[in-house]
Protein backbone atom coordinates (compact mmCIF):
# COMPACT_ATOMS: atom_id res chain seq x y z
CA UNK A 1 0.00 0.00 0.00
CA UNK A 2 3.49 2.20 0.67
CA UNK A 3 5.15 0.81 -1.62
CA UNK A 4 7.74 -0.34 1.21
CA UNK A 5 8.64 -3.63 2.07
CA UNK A 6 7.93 -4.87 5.32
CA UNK A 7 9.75 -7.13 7.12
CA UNK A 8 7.54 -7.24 10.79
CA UNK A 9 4.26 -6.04 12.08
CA UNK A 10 4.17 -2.97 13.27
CA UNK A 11 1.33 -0.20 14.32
CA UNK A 12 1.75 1.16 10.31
CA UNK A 13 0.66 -2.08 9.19
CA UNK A 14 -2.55 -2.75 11.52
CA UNK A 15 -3.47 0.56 10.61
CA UNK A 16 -3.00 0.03 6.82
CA UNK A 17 -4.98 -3.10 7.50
CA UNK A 18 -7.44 -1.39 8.75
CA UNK A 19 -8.07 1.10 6.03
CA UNK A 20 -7.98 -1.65 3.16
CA UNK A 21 -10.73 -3.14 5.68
CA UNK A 22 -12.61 -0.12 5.54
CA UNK A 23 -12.67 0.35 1.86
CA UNK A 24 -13.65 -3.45 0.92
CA UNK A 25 -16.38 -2.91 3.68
CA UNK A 26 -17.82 0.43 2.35
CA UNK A 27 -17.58 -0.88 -1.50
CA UNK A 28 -19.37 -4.31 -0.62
CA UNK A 29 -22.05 -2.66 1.65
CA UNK A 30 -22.56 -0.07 -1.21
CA UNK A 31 -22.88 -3.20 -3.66
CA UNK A 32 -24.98 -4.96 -1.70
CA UNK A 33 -27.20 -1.96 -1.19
CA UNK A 34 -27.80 -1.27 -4.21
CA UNK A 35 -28.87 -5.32 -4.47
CA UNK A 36 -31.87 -4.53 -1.83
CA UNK A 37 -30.17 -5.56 0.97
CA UNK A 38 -30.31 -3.16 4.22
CA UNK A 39 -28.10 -3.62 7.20
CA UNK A 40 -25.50 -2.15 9.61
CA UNK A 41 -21.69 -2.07 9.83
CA UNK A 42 -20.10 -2.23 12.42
CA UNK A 43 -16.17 -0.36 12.00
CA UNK A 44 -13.85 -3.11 11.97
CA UNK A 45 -11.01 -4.43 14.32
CA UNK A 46 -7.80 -5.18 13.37
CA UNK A 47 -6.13 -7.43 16.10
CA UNK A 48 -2.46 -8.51 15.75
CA UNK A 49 -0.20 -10.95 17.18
CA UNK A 50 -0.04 -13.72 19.40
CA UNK A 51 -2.78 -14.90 22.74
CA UNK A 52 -5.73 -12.65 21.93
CA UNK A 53 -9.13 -13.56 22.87
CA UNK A 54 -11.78 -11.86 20.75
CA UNK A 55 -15.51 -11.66 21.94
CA UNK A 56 -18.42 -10.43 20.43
CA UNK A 57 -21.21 -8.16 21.62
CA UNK A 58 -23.94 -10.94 19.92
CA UNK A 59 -24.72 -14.42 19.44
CA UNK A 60 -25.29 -14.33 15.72
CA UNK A 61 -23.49 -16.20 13.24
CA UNK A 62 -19.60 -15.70 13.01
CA UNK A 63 -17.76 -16.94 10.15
CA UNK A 64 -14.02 -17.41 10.23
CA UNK A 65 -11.95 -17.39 6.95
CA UNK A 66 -8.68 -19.02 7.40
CA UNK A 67 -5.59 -17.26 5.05
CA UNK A 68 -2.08 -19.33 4.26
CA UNK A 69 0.28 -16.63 2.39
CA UNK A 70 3.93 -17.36 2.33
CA UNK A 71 4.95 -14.16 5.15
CA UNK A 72 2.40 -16.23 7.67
CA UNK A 73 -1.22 -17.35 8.24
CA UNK A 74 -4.20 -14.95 9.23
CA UNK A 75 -7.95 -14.91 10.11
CA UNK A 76 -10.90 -12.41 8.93
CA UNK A 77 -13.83 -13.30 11.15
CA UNK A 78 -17.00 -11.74 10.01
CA UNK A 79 -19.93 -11.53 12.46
CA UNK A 80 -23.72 -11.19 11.63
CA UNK A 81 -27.40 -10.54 13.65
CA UNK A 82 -30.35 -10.55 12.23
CA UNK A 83 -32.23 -7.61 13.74
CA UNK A 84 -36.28 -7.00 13.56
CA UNK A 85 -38.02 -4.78 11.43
């Protein structure tokens, strides 16, 4: 996204994380939107390194998408509620 290579995680790459994050989250909400479907975001959370313990607000579905790339492995979970309306 710099255009530097990296060679540990650092606060600079969470945060750049978190802004690609941000952007595929805005562009598919506005895609989905204009598909008919209505809902909430939530901002995301970028959590990095090693012992962390992540709990959610909800008891909805969570779906957990497991990532092998050659620098190391990585999660995205995505959580969902249905709400009433």
């Amino acid at each position: 996204m710099l255009g530097e290579e990296i060679s540990h995680i650092n606060d600079t790459v969470t945060d750049c994380v978190g802004e690609i994050t941000n952007i595929v989250t805005g562009g598919a909400k506005r895609s989905l939107s204009e598909q008919g479907y209505d809902f909430d975001l939530a901002i995301p959370g970028v959590v990095s390194g090693k012992g962390h313990t992540i709990s959610h607000s909800h008891t909805g579905r969570t779906i957990l998408l497991p990532f092998e790339t050659s620098p190391g492995h990585f999660f995205v979970e995505i959580c969902m509620t249905e709400h009433a309306r």
